[in-house]
PDB file of N, CA and C in Angstrom:
ATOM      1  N   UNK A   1     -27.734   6.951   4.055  1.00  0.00           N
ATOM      2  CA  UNK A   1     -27.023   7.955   4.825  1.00  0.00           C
ATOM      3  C   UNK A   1     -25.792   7.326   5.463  1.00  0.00           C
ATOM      4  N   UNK A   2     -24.825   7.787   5.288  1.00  0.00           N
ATOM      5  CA  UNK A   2     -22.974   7.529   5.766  1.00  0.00           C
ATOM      6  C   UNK A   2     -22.998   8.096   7.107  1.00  0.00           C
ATOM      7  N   UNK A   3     -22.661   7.263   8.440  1.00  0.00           N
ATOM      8  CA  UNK A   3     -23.161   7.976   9.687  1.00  0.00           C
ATOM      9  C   UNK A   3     -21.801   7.517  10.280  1.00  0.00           C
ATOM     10  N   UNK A   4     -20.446   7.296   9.118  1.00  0.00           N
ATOM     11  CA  UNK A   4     -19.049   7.107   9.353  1.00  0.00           C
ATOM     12  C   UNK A   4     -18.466   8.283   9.965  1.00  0.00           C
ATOM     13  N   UNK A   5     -17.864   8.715  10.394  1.00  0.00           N
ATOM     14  CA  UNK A   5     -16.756  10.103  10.851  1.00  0.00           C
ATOM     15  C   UNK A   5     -15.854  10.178   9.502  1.00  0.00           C
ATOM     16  N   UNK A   6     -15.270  11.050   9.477  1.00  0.00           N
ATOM     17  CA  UNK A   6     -14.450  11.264   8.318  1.00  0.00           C
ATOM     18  C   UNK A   6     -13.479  11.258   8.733  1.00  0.00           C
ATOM     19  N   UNK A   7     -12.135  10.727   7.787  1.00  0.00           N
ATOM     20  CA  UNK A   7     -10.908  10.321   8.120  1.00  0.00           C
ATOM     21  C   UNK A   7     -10.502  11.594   8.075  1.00  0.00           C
ATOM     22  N   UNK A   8      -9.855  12.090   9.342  1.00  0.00           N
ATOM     23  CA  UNK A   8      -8.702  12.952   9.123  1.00  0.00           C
ATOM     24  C   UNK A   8      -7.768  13.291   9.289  1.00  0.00           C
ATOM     25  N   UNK A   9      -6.975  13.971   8.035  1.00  0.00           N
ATOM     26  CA  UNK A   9      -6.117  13.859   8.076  1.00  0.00           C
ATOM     27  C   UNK A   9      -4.738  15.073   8.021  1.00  0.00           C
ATOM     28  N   UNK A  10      -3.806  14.661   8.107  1.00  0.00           N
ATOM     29  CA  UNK A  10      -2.867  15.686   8.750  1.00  0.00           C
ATOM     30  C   UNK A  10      -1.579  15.601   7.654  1.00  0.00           C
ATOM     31  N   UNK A  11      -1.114  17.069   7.490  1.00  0.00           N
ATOM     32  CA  UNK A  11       0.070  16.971   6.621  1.00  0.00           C
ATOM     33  C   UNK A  11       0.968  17.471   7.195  1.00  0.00           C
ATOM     34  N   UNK A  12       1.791  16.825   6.592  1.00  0.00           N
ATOM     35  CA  UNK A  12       3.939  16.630   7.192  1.00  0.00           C
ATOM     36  C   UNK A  12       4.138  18.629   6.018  1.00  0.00           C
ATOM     37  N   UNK A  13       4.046  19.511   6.587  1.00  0.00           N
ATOM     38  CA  UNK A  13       4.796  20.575   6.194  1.00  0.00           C
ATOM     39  C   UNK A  13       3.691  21.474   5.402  1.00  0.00           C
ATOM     40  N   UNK A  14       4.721  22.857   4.983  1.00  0.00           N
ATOM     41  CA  UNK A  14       3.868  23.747   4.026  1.00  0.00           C
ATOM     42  C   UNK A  14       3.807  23.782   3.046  1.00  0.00           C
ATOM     43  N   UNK A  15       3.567  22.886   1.989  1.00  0.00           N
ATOM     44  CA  UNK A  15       3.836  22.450   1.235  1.00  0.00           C
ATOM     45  C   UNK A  15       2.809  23.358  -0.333  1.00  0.00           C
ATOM     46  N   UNK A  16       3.526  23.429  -1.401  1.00  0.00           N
ATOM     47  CA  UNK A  16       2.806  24.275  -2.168  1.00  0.00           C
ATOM     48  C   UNK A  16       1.781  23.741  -3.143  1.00  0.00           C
ATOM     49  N   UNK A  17       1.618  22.407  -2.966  1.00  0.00           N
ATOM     50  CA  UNK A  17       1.228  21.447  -4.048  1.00  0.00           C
ATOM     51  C   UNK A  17       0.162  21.102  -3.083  1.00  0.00           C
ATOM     52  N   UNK A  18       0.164  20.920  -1.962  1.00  0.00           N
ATOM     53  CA  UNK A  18      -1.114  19.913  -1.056  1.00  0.00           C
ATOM     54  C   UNK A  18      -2.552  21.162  -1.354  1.00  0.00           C
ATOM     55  N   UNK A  19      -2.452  22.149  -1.521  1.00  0.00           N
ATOM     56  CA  UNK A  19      -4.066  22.765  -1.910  1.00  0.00           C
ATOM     57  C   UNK A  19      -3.948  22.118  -3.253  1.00  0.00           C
ATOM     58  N   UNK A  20      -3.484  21.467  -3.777  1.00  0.00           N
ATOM     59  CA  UNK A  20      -3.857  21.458  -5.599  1.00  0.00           C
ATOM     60  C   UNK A  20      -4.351  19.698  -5.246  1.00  0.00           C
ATOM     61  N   UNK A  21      -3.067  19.665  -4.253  1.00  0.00           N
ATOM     62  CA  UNK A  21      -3.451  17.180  -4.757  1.00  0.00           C
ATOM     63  C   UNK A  21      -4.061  17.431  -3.276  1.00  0.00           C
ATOM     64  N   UNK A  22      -4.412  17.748  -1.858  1.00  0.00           N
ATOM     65  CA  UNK A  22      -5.167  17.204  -0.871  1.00  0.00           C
ATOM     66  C   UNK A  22      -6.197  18.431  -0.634  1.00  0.00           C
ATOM     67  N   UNK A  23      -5.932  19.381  -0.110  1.00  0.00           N
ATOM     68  CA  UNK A  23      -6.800  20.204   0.635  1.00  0.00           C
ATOM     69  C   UNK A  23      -7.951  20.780   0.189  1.00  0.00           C
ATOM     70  N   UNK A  24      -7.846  21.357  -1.317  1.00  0.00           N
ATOM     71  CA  UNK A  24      -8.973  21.822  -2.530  1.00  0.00           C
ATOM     72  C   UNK A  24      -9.867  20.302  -2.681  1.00  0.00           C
ATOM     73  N   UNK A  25      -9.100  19.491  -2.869  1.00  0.00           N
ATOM     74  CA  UNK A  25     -10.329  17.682  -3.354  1.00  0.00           C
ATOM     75  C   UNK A  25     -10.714  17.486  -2.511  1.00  0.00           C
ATOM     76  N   UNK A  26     -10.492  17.144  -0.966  1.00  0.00           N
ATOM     77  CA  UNK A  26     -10.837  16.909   0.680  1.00  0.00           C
ATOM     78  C   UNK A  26     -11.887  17.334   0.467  1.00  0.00           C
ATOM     79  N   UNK A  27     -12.109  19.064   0.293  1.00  0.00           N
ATOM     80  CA  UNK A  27     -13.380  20.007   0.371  1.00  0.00           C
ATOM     81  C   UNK A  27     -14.804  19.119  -0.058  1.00  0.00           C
ATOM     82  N   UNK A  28     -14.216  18.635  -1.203  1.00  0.00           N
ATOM     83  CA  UNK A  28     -15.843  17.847  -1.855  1.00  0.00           C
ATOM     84  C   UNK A  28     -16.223  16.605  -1.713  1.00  0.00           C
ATOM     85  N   UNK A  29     -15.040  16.027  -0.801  1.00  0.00           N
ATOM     86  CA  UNK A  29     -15.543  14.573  -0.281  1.00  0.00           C
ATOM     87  C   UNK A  29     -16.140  14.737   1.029  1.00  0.00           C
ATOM     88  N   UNK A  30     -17.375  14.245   1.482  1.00  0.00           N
ATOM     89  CA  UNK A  30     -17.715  13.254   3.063  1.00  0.00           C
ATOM     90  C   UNK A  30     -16.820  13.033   3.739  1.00  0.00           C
ATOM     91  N   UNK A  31     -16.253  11.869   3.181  1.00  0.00           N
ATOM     92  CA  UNK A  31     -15.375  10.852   3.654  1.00  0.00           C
ATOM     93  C   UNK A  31     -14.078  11.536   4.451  1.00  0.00           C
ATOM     94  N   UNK A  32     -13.629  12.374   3.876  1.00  0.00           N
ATOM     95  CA  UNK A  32     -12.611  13.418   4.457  1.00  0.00           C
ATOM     96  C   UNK A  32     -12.347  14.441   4.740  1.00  0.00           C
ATOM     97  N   UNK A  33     -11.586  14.632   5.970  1.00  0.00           N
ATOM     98  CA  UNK A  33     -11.226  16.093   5.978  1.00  0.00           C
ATOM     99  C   UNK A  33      -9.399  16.484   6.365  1.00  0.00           C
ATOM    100  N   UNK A  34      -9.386  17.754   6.021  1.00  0.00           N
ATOM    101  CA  UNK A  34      -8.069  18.151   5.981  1.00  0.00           C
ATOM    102  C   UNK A  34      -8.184  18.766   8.322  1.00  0.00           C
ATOM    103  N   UNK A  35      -7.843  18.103   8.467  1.00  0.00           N
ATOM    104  CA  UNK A  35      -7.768  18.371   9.978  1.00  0.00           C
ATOM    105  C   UNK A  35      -6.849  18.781  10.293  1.00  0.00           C
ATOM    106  N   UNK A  36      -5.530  19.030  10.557  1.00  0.00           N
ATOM    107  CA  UNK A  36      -4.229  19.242  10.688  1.00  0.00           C
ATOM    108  C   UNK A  36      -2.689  19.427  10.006  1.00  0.00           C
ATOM    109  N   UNK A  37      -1.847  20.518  10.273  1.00  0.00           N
ATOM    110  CA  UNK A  37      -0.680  20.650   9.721  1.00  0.00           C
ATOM    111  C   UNK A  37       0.388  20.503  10.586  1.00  0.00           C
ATOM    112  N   UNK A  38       1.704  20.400  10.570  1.00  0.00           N
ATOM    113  CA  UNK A  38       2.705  20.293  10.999  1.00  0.00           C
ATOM    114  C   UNK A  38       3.950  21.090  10.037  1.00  0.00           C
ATOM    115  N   UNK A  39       4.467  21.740  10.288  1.00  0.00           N
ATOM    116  CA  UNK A  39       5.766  21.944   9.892  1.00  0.00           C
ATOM    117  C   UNK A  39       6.718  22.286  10.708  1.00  0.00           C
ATOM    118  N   UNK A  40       7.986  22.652  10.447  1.00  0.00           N
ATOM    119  CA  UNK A  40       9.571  23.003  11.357  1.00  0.00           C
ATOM    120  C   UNK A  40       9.421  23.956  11.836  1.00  0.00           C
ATOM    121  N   UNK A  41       8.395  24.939  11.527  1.00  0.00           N
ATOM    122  CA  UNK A  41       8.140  26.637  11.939  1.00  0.00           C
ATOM    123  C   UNK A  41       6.657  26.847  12.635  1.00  0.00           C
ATOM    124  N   UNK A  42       6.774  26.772  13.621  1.00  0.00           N
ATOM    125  CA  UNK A  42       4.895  26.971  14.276  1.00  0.00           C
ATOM    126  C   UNK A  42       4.165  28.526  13.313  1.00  0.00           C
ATOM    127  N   UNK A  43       5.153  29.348  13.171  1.00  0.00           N
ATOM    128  CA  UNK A  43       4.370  30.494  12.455  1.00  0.00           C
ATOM    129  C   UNK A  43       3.974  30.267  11.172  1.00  0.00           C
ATOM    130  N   UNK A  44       5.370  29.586  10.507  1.00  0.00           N
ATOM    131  CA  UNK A  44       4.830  28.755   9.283  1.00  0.00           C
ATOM    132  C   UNK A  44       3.747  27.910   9.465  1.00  0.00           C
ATOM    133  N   UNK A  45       3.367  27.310   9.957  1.00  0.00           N
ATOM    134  CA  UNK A  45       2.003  26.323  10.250  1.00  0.00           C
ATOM    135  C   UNK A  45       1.250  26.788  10.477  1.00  0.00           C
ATOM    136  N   UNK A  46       1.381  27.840  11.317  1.00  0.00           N
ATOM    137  CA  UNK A  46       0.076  28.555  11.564  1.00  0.00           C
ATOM    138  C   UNK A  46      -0.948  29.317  10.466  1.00  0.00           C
ATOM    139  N   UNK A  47      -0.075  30.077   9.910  1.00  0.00           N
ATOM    140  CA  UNK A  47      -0.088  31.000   8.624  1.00  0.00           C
ATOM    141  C   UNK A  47      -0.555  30.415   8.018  1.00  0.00           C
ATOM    142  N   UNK A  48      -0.335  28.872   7.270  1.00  0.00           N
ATOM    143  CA  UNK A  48      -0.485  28.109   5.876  1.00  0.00           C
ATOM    144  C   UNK A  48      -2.189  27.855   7.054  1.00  0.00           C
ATOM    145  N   UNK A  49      -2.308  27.269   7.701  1.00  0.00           N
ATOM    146  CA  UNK A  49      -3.711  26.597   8.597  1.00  0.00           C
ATOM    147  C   UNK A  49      -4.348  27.706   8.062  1.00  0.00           C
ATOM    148  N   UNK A  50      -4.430  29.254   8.800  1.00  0.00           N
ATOM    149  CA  UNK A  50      -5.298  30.075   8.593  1.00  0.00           C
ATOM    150  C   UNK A  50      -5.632  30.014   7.172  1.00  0.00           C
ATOM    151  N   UNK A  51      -4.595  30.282   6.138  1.00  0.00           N
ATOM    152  CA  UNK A  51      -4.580  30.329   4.649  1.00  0.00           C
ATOM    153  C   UNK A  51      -5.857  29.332   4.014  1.00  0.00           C
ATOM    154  N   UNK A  52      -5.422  28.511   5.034  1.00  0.00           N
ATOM    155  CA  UNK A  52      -5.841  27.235   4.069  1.00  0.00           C
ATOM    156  C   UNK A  52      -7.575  26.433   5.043  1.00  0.00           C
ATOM    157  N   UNK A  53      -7.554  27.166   5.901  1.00  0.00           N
ATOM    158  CA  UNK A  53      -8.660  26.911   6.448  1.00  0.00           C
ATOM    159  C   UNK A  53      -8.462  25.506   7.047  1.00  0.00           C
ATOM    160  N   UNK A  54      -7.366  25.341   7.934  1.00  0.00           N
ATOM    161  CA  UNK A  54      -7.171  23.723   8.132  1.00  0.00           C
ATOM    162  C   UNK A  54      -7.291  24.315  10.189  1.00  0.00           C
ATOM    163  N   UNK A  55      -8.202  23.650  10.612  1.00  0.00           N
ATOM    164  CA  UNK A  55      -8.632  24.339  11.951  1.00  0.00           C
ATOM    165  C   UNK A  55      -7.157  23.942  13.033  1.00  0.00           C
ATOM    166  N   UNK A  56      -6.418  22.328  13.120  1.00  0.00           N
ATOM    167  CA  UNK A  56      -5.227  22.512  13.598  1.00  0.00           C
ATOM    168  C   UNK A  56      -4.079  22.391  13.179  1.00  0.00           C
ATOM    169  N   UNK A  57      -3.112  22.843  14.230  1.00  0.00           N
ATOM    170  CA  UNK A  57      -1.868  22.949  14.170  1.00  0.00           C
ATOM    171  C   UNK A  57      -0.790  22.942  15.207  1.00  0.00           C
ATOM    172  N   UNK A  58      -0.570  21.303  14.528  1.00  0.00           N
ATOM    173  CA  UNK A  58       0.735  21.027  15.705  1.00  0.00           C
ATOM    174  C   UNK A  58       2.096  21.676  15.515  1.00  0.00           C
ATOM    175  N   UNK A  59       2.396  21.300  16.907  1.00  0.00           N
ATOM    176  CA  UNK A  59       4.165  22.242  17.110  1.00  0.00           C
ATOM    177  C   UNK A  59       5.043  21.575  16.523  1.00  0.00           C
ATOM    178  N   UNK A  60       4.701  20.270  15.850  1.00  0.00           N
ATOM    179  CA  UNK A  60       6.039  19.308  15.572  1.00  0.00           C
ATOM    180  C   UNK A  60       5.457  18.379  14.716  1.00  0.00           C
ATOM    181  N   UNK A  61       6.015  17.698  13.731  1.00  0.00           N
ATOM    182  CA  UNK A  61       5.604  16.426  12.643  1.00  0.00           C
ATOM    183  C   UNK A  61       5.187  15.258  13.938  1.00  0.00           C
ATOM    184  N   UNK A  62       6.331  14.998  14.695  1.00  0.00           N
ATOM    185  CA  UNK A  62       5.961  13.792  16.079  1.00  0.00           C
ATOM    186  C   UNK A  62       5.152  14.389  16.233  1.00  0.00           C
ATOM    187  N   UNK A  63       4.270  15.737  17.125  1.00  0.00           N
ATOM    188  CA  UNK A  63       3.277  15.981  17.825  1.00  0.00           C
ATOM    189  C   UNK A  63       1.925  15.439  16.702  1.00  0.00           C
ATOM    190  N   UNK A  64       2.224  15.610  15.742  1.00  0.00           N
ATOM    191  CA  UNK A  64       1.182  15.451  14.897  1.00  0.00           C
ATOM    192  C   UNK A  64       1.377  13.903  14.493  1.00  0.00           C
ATOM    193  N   UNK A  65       2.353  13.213  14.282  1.00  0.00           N
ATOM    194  CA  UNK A  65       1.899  11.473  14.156  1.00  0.00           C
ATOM    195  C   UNK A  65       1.337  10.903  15.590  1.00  0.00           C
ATOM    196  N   UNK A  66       1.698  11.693  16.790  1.00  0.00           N
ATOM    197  CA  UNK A  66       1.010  11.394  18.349  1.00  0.00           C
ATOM    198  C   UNK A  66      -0.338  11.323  18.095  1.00  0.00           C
ATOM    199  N   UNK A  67      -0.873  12.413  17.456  1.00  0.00           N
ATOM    200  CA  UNK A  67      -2.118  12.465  17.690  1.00  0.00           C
ATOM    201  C   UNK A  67      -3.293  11.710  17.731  1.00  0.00           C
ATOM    202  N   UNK A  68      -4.375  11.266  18.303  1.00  0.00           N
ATOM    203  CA  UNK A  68      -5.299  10.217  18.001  1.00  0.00           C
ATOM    204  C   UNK A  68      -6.087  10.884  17.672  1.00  0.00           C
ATOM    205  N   UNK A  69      -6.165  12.205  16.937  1.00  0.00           N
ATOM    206  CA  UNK A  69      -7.143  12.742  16.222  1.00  0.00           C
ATOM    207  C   UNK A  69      -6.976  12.648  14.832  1.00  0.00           C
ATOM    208  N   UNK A  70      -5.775  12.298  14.386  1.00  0.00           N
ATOM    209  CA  UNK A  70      -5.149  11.857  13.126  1.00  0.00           C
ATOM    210  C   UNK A  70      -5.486  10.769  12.806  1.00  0.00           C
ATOM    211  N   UNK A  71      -6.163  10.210  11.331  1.00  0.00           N
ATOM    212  CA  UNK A  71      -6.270   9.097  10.761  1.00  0.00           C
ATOM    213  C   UNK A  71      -5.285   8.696   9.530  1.00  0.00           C
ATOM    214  N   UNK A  72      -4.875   9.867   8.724  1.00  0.00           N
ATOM    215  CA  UNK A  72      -4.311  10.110   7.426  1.00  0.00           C
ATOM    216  C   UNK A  72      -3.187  10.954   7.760  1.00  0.00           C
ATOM    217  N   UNK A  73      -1.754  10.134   7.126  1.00  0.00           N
ATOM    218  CA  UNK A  73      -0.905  11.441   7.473  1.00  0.00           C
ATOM    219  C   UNK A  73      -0.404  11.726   5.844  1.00  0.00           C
ATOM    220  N   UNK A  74      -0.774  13.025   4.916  1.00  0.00           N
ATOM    221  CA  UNK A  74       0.071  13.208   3.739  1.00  0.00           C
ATOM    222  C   UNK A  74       1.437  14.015   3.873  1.00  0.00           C
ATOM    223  N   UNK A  75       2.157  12.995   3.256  1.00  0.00           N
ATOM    224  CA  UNK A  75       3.482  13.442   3.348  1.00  0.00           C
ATOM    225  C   UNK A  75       4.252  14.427   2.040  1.00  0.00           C
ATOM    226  N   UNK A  76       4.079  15.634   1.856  1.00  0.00           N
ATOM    227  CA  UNK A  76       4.373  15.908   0.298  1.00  0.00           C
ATOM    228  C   UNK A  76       5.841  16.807   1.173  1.00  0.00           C
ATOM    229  N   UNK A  77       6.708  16.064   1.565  1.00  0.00           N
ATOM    230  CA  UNK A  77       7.799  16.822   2.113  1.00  0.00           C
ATOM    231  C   UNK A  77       8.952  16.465   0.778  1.00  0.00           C
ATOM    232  N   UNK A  78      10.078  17.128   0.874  1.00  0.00           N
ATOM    233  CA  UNK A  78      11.242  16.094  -0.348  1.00  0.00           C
ATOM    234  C   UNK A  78      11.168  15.103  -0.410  1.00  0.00           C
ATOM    235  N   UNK A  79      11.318  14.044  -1.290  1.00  0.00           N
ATOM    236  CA  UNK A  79      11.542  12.584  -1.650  1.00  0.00           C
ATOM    237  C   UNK A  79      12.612  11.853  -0.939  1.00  0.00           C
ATOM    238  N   UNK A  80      13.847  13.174  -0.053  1.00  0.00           N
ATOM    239  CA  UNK A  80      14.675  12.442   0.564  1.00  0.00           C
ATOM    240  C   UNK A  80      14.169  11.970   2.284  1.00  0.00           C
ATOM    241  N   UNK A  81      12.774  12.547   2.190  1.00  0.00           N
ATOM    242  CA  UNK A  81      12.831  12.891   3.760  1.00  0.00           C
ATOM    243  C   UNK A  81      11.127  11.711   3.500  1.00  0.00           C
ATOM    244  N   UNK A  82      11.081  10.950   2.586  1.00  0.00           N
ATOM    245  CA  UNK A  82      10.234  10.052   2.649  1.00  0.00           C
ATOM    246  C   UNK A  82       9.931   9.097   3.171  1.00  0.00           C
ATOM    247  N   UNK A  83      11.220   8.365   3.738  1.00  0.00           N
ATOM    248  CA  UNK A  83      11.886   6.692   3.762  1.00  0.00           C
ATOM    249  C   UNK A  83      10.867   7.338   5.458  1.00  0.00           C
ATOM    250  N   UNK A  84      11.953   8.136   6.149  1.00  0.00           N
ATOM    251  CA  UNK A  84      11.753   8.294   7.113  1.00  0.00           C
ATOM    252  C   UNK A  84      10.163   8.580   7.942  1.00  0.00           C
ATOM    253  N   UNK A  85       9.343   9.562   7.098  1.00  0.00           N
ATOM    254  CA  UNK A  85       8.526   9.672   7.667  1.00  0.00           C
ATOM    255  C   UNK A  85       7.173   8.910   7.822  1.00  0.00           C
ATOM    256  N   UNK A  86       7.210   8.490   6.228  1.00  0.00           N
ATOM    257  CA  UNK A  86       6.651   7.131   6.182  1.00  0.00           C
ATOM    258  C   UNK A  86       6.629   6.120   7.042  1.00  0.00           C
ATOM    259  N   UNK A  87       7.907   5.665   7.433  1.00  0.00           N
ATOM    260  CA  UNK A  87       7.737   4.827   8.617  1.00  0.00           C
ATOM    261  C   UNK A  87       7.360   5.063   9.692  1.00  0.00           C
ATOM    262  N   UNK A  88       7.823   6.458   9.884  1.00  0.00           N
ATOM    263  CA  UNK A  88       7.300   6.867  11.509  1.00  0.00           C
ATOM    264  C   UNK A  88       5.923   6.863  11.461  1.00  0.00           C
ATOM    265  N   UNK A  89       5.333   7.235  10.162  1.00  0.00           N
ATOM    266  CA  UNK A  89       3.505   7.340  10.011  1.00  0.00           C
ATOM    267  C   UNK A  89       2.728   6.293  10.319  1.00  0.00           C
ATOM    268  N   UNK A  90       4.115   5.264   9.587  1.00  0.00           N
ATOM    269  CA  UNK A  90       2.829   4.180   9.855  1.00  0.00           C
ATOM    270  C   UNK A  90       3.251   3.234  11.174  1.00  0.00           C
ATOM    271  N   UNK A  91       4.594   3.160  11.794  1.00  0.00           N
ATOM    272  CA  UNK A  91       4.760   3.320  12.850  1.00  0.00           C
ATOM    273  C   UNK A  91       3.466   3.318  14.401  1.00  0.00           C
ATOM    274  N   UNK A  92       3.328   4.728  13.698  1.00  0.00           N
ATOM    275  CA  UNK A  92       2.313   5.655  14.158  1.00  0.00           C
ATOM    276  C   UNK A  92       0.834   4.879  14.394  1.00  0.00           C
ATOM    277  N   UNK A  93       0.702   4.009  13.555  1.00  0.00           N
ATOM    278  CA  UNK A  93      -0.092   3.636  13.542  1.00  0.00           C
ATOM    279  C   UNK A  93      -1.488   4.280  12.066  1.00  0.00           C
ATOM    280  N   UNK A  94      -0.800   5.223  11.377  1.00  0.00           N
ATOM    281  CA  UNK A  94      -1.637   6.139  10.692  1.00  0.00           C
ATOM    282  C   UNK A  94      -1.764   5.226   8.623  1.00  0.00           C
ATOM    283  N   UNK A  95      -2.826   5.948   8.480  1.00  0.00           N
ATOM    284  CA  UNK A  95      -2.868   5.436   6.686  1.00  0.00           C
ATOM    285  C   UNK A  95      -1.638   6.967   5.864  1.00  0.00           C
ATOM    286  N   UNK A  96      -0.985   6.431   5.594  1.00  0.00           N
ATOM    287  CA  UNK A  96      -0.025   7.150   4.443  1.00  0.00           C
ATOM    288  C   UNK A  96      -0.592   7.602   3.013  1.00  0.00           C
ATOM    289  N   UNK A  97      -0.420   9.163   2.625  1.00  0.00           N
ATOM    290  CA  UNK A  97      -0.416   9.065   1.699  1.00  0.00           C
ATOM    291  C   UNK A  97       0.891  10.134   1.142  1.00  0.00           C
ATOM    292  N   UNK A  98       1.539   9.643   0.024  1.00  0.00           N
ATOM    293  CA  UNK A  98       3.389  10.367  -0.057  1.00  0.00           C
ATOM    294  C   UNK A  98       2.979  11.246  -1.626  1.00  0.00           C
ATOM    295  N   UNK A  99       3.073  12.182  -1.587  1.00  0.00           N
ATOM    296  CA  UNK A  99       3.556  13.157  -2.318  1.00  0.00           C
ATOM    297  C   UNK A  99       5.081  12.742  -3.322  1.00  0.00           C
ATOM    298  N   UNK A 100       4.851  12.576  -4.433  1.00  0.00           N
ATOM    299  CA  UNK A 100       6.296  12.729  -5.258  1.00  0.00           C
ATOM    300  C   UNK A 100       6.194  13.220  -6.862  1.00  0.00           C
ATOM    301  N   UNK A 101       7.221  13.569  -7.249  1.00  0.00           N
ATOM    302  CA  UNK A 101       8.083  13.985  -8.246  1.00  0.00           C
ATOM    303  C   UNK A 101       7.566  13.054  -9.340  1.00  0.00           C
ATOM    304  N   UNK A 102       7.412  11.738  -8.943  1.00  0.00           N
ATOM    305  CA  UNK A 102       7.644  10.562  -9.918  1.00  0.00           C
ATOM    306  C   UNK A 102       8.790  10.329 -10.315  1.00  0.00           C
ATOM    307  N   UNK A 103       9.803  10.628  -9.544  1.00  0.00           N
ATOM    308  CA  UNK A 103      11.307  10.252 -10.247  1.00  0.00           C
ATOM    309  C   UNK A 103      11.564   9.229  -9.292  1.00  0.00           C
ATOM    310  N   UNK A 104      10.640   8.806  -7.753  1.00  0.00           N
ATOM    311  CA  UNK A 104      11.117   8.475  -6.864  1.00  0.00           C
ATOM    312  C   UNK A 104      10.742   6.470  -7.208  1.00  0.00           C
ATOM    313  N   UNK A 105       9.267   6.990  -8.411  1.00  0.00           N
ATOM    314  CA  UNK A 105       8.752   5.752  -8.941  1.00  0.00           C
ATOM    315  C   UNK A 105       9.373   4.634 -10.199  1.00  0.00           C
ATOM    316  N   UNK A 106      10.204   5.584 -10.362  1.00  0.00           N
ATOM    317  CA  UNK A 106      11.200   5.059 -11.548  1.00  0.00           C
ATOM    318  C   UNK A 106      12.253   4.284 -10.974  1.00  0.00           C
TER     319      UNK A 106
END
């Protein structure tokens, strides 16, 4: 028996791809959960949370790397807005995981 807490974790925006690569796979692991969203629009965040069954939702990407309820921050924002948040994540003190294109890996 795993008597660990589950990492959770929080995503940078509303992004249309995170139910396909985080929030749908989260569901069937232990180990994790989808705990939190952030985007530029609180109604937008709110909306996608309810949608998506993600219980919070911060007012701001900072409010959400603040958090010490955050373990995981996924970032599936543009590839230009990566450099940046990445650092602030881990900054933050948080485990990263980045969303891309694969053009960003080339």
């Amino acid at each position: 028996m795993n008597t660990q807490k589950p990492y959770r974790i929080g995503i940078l925006g509303c992004s249309t791809i995170a139910p396909f690569s985080i929030i749908n796979p989260v569901r069937e692991l232990d180990q994790f959960v989808t705990y939190g969203v952030a985007s530029r629009d609180l109604d937008r965040s709110t909306a996608y949370a309810l949608k998506h069954q993600i219980p919070h939702v911060f007012e701001s990407y900072d409010q959400l790397l603040a958090s010490a309820d955050i373990d995981v921050v996924y970032i599936p924002l543009s590839n230009f807005l990566h450099k940046e948040w990445t650092l602030r994540a881990i900054e933050a003190g948080k485990h990263v995981l980045i969303e891309t294109d694969g053009l960003a890996c080339r």
